[in-house]
C-alpha atoms as a PDB file:
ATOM      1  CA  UNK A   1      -9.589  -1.444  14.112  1.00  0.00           C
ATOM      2  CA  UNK A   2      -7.421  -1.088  10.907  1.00  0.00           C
ATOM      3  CA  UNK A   3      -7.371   2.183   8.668  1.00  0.00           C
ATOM      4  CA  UNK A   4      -7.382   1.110   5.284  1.00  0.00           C
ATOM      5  CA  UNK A   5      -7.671   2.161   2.008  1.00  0.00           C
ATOM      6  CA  UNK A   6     -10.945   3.097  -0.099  1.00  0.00           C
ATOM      7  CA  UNK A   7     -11.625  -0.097  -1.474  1.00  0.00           C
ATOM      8  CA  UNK A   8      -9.553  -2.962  -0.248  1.00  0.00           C
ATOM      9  CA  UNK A   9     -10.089  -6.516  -1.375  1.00  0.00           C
ATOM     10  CA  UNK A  10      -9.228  -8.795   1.772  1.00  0.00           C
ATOM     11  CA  UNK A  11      -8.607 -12.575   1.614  1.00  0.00           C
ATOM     12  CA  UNK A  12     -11.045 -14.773   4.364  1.00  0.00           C
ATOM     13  CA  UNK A  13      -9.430 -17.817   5.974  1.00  0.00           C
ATOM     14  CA  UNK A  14     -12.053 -19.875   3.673  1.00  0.00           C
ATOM     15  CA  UNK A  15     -10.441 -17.981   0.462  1.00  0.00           C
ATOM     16  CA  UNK A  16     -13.248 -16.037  -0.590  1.00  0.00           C
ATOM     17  CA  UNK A  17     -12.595 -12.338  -1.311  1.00  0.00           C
ATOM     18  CA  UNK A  18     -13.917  -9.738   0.333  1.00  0.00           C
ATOM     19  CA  UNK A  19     -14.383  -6.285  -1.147  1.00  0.00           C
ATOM     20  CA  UNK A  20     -14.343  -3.658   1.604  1.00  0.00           C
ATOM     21  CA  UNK A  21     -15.222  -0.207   0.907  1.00  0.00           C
ATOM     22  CA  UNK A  22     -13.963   1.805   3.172  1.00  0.00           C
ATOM     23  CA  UNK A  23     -14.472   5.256   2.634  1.00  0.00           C
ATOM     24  CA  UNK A  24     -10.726   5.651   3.482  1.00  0.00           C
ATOM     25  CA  UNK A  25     -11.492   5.808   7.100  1.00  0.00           C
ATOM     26  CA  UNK A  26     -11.926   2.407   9.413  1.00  0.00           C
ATOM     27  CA  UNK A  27     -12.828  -1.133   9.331  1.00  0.00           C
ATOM     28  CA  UNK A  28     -13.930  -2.053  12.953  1.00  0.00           C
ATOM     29  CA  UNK A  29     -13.221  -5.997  13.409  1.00  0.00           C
ATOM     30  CA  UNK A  30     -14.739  -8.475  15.692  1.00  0.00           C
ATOM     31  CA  UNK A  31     -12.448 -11.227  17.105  1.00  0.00           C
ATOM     32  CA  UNK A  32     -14.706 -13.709  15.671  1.00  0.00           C
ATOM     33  CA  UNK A  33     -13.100 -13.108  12.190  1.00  0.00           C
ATOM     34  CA  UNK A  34      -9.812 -13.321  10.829  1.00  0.00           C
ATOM     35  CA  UNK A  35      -8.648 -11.456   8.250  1.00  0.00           C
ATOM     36  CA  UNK A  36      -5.716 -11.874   5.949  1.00  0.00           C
ATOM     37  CA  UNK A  37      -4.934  -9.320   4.219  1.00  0.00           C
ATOM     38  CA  UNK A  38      -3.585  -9.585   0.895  1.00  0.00           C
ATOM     39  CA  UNK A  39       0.039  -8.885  -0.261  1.00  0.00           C
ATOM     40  CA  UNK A  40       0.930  -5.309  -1.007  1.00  0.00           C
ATOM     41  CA  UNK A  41      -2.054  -4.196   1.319  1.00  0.00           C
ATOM     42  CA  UNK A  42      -0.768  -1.866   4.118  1.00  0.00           C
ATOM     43  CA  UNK A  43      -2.801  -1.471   6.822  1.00  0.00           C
ATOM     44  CA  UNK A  44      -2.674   0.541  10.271  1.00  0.00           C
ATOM     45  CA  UNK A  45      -3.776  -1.564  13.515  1.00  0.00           C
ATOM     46  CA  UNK A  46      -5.112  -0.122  16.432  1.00  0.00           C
ATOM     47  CA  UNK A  47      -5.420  -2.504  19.339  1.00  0.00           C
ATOM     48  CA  UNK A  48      -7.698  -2.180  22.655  1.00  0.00           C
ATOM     49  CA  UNK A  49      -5.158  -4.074  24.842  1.00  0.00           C
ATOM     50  CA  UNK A  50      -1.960  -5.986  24.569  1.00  0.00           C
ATOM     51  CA  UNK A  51      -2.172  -8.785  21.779  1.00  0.00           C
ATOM     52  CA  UNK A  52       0.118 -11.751  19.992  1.00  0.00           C
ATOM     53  CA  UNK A  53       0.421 -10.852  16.133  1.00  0.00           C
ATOM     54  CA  UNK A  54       1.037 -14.091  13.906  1.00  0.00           C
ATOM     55  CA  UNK A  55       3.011 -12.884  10.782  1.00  0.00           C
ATOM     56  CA  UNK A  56       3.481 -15.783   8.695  1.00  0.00           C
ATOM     57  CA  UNK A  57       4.499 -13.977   5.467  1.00  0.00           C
ATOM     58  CA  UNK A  58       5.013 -16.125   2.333  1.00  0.00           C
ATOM     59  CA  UNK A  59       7.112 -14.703  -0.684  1.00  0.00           C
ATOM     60  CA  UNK A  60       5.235 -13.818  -3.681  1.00  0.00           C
ATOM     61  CA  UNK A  61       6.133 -14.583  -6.817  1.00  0.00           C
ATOM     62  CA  UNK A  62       5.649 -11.640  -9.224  1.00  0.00           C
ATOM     63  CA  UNK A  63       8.129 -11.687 -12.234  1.00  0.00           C
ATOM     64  CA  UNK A  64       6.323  -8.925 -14.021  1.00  0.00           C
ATOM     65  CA  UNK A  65       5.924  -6.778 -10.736  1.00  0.00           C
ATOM     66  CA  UNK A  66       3.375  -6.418  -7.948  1.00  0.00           C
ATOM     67  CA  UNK A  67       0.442  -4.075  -8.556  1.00  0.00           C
ATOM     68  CA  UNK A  68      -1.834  -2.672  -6.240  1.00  0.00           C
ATOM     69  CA  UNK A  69      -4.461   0.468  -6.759  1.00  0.00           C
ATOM     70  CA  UNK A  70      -3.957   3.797  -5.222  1.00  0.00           C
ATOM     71  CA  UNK A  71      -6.979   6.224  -5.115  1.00  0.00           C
ATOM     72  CA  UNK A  72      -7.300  10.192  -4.846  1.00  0.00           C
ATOM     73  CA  UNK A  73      -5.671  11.143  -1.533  1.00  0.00           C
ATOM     74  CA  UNK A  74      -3.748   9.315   1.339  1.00  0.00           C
ATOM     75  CA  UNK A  75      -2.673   5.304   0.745  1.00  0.00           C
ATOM     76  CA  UNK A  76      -1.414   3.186   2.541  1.00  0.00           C
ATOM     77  CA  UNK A  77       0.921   0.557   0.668  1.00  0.00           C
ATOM     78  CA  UNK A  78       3.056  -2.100   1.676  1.00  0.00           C
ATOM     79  CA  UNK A  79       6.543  -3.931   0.078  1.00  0.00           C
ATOM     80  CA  UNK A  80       5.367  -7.954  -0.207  1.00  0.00           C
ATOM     81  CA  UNK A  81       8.977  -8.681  -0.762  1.00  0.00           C
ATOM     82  CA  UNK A  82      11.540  -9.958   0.837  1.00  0.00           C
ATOM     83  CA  UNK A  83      14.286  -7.764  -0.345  1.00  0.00           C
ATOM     84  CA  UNK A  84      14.189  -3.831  -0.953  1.00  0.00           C
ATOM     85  CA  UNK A  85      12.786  -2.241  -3.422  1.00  0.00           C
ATOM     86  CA  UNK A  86      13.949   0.973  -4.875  1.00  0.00           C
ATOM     87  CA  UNK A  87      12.249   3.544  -5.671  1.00  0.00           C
ATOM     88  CA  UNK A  88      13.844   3.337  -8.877  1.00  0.00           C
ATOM     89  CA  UNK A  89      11.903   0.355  -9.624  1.00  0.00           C
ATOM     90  CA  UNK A  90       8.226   1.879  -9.655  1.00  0.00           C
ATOM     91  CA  UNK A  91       6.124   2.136 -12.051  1.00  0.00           C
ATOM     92  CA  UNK A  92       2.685   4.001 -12.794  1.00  0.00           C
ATOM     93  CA  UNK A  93      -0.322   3.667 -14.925  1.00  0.00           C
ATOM     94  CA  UNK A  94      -2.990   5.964 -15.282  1.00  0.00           C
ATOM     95  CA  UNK A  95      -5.661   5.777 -17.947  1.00  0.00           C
ATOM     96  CA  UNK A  96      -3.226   3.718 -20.034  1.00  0.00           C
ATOM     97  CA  UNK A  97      -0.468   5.819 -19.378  1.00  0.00           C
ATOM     98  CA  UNK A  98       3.087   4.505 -18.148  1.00  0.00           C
ATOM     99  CA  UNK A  99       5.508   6.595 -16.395  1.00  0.00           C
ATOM    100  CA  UNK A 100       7.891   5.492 -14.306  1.00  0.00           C
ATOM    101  CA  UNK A 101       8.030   7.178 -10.437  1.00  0.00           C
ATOM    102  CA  UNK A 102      11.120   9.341 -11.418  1.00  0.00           C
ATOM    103  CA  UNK A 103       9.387  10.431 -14.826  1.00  0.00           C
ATOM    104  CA  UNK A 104       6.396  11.375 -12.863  1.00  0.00           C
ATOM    105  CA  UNK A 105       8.453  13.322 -10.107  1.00  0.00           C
ATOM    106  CA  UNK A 106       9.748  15.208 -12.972  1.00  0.00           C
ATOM    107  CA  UNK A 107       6.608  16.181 -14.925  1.00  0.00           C
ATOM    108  CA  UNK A 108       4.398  19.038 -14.086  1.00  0.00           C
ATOM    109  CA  UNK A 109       1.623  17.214 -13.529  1.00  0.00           C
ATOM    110  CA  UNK A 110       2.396  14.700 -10.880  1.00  0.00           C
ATOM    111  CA  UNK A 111      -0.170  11.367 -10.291  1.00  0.00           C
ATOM    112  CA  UNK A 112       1.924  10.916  -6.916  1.00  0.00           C
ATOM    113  CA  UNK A 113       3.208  13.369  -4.385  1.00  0.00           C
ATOM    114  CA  UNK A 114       7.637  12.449  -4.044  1.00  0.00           C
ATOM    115  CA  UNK A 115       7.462  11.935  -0.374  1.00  0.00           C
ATOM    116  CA  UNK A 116       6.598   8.305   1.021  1.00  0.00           C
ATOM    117  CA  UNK A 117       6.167   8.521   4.648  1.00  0.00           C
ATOM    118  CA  UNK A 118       7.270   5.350   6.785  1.00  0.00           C
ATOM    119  CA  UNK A 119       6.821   4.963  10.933  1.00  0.00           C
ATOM    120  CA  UNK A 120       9.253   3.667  13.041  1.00  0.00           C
ATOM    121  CA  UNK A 121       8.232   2.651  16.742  1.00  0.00           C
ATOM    122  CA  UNK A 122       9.432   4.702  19.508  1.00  0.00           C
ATOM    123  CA  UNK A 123      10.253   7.685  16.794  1.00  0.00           C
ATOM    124  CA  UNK A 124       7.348   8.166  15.012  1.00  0.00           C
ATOM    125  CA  UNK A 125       6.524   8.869  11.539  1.00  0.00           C
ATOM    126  CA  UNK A 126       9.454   9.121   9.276  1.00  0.00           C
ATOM    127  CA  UNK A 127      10.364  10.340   5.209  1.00  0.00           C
ATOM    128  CA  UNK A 128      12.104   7.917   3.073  1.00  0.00           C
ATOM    129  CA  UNK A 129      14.969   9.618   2.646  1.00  0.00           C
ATOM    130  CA  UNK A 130      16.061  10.817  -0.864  1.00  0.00           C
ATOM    131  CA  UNK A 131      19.184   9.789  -0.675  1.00  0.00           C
ATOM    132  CA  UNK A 132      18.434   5.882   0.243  1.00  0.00           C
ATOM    133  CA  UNK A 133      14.996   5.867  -1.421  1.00  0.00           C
ATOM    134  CA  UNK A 134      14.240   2.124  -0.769  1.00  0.00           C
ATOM    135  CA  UNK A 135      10.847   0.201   0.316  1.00  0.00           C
ATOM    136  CA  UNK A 136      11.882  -1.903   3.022  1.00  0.00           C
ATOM    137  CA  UNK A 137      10.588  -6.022   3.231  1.00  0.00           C
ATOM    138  CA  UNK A 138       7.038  -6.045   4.705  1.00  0.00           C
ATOM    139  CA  UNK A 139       6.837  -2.876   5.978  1.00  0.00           C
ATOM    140  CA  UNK A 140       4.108  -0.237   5.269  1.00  0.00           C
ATOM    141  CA  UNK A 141       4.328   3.265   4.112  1.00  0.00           C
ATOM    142  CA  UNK A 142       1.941   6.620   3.371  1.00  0.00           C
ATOM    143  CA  UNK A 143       1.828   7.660  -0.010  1.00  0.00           C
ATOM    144  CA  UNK A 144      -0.338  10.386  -1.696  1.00  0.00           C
ATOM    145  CA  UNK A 145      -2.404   9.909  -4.979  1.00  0.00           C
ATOM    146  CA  UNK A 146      -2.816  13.296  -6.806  1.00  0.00           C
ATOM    147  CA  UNK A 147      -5.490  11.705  -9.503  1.00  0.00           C
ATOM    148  CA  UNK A 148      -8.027   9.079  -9.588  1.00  0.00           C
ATOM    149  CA  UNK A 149     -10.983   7.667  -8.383  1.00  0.00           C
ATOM    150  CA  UNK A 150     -12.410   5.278  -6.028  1.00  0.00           C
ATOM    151  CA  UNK A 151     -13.000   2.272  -8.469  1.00  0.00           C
ATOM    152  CA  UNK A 152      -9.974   0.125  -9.796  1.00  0.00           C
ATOM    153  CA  UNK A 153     -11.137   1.845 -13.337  1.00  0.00           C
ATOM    154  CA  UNK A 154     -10.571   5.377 -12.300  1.00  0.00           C
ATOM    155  CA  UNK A 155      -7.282   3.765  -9.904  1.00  0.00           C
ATOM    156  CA  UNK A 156      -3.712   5.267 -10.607  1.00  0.00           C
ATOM    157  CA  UNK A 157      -2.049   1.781 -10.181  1.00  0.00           C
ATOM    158  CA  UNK A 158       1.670   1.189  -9.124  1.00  0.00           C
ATOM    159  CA  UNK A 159       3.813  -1.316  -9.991  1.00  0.00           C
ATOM    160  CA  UNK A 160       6.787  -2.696  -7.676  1.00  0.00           C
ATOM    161  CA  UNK A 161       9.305  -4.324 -10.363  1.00  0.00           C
END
């Protein structure tokens, strides 16, 4: 099973796309299937017994930034890079407004709560720290929406420069 978010657009091995709506809650696979999911897309895997992973991770190419949607509530995002990315480097939209993550921190009416939460095997769940505030390559991370909906219209969407 993978926990994903509300409405998650996955790429099929033929390269159709696949709009799953989720509910925010879980997406129970067969092993029939493969899914790929797309960059950007975090996801949480729950496995039944021991398995083999393939990661074959390509670099994007995104000079004007990588966008994905977050919706009301828990997300789950991922850095498609293959470098860090700072915090410093996000960016927000929201019903055509632009604000970057540190803007938003500071205003009194936050889209995004300030703490991302990472995991780490063998520790657990963990804060990005404030001091280091950086998205590590490929890895996946809990963020909180404060506004919008569950279609990309209503979406608060953030932008990884």
């Amino acid at each position: 099973m993978a926990w994903l978010n509300p409405v998650t657009r996955m790429l099929l091995p033929d390269t159709s796309i696949w709009s799953v709506p989720t509910a925010g809650g879980f997406l129970a696979d067969d092993a029939s299937r493969k899914l790929q999911f797309p960059a950007g897309t975090g996801f949480w895997l729950t496995l039944q017994r021991d398995a083999v992973l393939n990661g074959a991770y390509t670099e994007i190419s995104a000079p004007h930034g990588f966008s994905t949607y977050l919706y009301k509530g828990w997300n789950i995002i991922g850095n498609p890079y293959t470098h860090t990315v700072p915090l410093t480097a996000v960016h927000l939209n929201y019903q055509g407004i632009t604000r970057t993550l540190d803007e938003d921190l500071r205003s009194p009416r936050p889209w995004l709560d300030a703490i991302f939460y990472g995991y780490e095997s063998g520790v657990g769940y963990k804060i990005v720290p404030s001091d280091r505030r950086l998205l590590d390559p490929y890895q996946g991370y809990w963020v909180r929406a404060l506004v919008g909906g569950i279609s990309p219209r209503e979406a608060l969407t953030m932008t990884l420069q």
